[in-house]
C-alpha atoms as a PDB file:
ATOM      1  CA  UNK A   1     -38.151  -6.025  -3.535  1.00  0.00           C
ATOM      2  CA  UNK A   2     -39.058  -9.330  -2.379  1.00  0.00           C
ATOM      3  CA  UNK A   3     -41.834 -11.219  -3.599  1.00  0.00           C
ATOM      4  CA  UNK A   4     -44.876 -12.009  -0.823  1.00  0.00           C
ATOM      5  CA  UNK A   5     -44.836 -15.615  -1.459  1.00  0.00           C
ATOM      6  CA  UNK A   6     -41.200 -15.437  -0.284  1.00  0.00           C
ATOM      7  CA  UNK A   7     -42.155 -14.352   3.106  1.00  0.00           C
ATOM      8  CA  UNK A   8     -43.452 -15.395   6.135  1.00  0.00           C
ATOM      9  CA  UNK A   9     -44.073 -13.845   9.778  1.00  0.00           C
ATOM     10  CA  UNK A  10     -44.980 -15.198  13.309  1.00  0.00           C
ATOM     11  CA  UNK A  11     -45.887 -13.359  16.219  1.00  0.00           C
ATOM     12  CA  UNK A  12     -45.893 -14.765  19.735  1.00  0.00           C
ATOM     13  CA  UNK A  13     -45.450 -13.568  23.415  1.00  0.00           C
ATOM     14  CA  UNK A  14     -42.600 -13.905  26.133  1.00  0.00           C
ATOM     15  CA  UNK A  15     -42.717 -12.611  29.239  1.00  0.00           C
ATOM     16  CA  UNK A  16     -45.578 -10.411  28.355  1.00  0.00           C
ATOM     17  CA  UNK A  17     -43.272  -9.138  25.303  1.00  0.00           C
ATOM     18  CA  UNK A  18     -44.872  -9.451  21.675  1.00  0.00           C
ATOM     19  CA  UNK A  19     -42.039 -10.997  19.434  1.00  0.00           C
ATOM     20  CA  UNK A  20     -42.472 -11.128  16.052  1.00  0.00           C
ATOM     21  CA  UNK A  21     -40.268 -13.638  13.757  1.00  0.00           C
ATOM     22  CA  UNK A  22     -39.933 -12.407   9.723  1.00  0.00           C
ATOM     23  CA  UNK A  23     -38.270 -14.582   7.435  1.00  0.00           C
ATOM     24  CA  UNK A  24     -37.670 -13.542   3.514  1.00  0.00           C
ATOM     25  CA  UNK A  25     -35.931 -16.082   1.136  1.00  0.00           C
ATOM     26  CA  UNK A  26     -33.785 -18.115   3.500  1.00  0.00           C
ATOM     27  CA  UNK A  27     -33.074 -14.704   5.346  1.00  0.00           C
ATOM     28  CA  UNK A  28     -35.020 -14.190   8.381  1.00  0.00           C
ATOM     29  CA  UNK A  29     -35.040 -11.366  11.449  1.00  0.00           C
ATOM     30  CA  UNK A  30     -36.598 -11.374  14.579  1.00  0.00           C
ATOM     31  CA  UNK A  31     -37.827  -8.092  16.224  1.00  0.00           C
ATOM     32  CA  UNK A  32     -39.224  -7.676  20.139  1.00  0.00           C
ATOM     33  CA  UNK A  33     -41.740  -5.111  20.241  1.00  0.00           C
ATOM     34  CA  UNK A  34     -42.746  -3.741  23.453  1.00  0.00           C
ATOM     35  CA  UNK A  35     -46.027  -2.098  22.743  1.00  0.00           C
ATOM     36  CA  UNK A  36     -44.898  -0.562  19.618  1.00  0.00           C
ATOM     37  CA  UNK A  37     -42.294   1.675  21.726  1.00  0.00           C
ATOM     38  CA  UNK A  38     -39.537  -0.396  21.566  1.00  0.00           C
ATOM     39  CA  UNK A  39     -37.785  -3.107  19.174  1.00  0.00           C
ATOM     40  CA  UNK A  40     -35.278  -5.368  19.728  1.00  0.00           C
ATOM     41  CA  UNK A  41     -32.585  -6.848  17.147  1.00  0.00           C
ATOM     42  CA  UNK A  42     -32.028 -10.690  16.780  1.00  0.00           C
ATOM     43  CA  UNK A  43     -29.148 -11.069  19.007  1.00  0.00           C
ATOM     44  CA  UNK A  44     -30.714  -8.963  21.520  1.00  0.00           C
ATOM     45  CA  UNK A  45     -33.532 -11.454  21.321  1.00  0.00           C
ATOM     46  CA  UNK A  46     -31.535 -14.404  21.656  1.00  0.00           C
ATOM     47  CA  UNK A  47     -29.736 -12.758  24.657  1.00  0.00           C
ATOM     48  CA  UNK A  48     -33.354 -12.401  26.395  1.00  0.00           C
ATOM     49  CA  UNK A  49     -34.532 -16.192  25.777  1.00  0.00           C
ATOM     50  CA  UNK A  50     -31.211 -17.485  27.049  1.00  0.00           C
ATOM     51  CA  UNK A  51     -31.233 -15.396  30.180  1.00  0.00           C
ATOM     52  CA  UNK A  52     -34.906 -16.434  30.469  1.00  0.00           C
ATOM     53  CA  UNK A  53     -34.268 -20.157  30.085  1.00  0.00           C
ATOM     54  CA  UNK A  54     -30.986 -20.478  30.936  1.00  0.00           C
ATOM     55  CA  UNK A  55     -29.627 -21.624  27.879  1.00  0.00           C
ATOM     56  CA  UNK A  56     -26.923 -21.092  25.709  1.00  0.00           C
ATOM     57  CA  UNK A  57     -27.138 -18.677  23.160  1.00  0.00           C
ATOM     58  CA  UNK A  58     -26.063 -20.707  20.714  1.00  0.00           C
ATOM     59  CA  UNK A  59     -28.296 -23.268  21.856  1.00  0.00           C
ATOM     60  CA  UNK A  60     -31.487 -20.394  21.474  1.00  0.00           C
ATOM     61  CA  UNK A  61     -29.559 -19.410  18.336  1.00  0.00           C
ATOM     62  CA  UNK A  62     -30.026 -23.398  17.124  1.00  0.00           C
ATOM     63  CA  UNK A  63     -33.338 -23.542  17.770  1.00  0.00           C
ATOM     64  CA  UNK A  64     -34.946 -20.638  16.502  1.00  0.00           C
ATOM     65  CA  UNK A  65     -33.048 -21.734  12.811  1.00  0.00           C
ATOM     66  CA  UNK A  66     -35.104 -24.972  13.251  1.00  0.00           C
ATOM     67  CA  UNK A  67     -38.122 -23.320  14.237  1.00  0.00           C
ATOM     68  CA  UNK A  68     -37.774 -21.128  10.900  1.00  0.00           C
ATOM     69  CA  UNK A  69     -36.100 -23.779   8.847  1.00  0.00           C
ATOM     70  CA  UNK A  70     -39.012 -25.951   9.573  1.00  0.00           C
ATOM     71  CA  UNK A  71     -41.876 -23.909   8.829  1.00  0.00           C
ATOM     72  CA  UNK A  72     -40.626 -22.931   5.864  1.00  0.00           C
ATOM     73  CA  UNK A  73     -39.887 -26.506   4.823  1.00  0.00           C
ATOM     74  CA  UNK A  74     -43.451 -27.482   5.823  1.00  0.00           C
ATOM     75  CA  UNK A  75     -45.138 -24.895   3.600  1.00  0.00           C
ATOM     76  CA  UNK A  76     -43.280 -25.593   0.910  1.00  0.00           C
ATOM     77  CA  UNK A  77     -44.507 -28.987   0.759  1.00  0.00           C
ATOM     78  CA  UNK A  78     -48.213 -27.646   1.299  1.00  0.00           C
ATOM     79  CA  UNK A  79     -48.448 -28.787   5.062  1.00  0.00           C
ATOM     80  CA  UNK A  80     -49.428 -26.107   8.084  1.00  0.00           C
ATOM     81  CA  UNK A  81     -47.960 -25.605  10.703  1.00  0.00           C
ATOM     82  CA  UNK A  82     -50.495 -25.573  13.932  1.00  0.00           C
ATOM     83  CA  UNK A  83     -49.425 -24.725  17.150  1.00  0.00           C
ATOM     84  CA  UNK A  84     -52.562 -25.065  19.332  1.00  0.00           C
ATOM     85  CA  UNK A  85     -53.274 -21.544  21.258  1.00  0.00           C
ATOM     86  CA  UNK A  86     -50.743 -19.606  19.117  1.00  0.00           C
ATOM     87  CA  UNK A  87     -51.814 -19.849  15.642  1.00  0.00           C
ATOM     88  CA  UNK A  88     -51.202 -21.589  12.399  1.00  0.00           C
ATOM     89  CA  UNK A  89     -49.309 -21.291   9.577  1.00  0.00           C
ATOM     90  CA  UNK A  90     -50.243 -22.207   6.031  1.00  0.00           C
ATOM     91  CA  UNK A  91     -49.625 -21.815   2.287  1.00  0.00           C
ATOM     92  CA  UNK A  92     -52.598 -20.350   0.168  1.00  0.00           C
ATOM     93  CA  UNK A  93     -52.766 -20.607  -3.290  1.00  0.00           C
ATOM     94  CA  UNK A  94     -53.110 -17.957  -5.852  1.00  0.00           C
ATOM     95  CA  UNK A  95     -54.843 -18.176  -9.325  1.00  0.00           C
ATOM     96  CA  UNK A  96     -52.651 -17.282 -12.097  1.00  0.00           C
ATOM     97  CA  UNK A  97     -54.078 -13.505 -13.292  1.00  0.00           C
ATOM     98  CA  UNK A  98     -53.694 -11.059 -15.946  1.00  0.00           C
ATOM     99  CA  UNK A  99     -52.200  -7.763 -14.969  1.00  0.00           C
ATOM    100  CA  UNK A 100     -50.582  -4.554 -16.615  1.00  0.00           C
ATOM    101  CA  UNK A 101     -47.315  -3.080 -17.034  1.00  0.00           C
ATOM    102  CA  UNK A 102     -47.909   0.107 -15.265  1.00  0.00           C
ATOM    103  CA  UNK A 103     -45.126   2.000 -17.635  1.00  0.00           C
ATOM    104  CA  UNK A 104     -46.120   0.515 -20.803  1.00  0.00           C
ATOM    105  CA  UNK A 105     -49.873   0.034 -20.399  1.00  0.00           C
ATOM    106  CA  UNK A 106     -49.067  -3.840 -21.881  1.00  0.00           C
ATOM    107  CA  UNK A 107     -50.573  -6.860 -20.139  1.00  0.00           C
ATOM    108  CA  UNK A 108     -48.726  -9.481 -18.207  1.00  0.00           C
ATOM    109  CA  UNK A 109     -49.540 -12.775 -17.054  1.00  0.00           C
ATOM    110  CA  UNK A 110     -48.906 -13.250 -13.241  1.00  0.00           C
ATOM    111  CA  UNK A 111     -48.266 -16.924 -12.648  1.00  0.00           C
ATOM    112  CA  UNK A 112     -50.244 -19.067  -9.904  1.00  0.00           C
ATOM    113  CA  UNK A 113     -48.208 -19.065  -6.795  1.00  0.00           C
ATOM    114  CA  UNK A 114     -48.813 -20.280  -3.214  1.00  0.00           C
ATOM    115  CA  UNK A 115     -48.237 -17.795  -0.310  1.00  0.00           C
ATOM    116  CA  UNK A 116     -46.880 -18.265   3.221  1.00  0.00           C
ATOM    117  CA  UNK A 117     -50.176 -17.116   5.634  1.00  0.00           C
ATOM    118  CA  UNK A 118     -50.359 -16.605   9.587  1.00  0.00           C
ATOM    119  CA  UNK A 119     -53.378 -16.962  10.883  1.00  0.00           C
ATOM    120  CA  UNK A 120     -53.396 -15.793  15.068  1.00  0.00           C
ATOM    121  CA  UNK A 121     -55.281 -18.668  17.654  1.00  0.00           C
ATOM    122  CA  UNK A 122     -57.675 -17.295  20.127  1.00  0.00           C
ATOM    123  CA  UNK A 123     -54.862 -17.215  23.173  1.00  0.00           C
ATOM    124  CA  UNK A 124     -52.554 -15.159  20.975  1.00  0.00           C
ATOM    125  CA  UNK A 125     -55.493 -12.753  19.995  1.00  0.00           C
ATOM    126  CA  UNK A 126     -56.310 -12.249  23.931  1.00  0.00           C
ATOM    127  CA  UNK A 127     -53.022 -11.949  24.770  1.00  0.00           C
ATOM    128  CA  UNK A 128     -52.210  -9.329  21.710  1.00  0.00           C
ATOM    129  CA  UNK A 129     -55.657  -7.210  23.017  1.00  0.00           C
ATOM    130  CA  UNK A 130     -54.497  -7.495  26.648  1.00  0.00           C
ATOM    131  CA  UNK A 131     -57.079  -9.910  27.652  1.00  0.00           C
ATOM    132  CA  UNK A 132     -54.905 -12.755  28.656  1.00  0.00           C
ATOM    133  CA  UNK A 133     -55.047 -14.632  31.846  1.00  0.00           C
END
């Protein structure tokens, strides 16, 4: 199982259709959600932006890489990532703790860590509640 702090998501809207990009440890997925009744794969998704804007899919393919690439490079260097009207994505910090083995009953230490964090603009809110314009 994969660690929070190793994962990230975004969630934005095309054509009315709620997208929302996951990326775990260098891997990363994208999944179109239409209302919750439908889901789309990655190359489905890249299908639907090239058709949309006309480009390549390899181009789309390139870009959303970046896209990913970059946030993930920004975080890790302790900059956000603000994209005015969507939303912005940052890296929180997390004291180092004490916890216990749940098996054992023994204590562990749980290092500090920063965590990838989304956190939605007011457009994207509107838009996710239906109330865009």
């Amino acid at each position: 199982m994969k660690r929070a702090q190793d994962r990230f998501a975004a969630l934005f809207s095309i054509d009315g259709k709620s997208i929302l990009i996951v990326a775990c440890s260098g891997r990363w997925s994208i999944r179109l959600f239409l209302r919750g009744l439908d889901s789309m794969n990655r190359v489905e998704l890249i299908s639907s932006i090239a058709n949309a804007t006309e480009l390549k899919k390899v181009d789309v393919d390139k870009v959303l890489s970046v896209f990913v690439g970059t946030v993930k490079s920004a975080l890790a260097n302790g900059d956000d990532v603000r994209l005015i009207g969507f939303g912005t994505f940052y890296a929180a910090h997390r004291k180092a703790s004490e916890g216990r083995n749940m098996k054992t009953g023994d204590p562990i230490h749980i290092p500090e860590r920063s965590l990838p964090k989304f956190k939605p603009g007011k457009q994207l809110k509107d838009a996710v509640a239906g109330n865009a314009e």
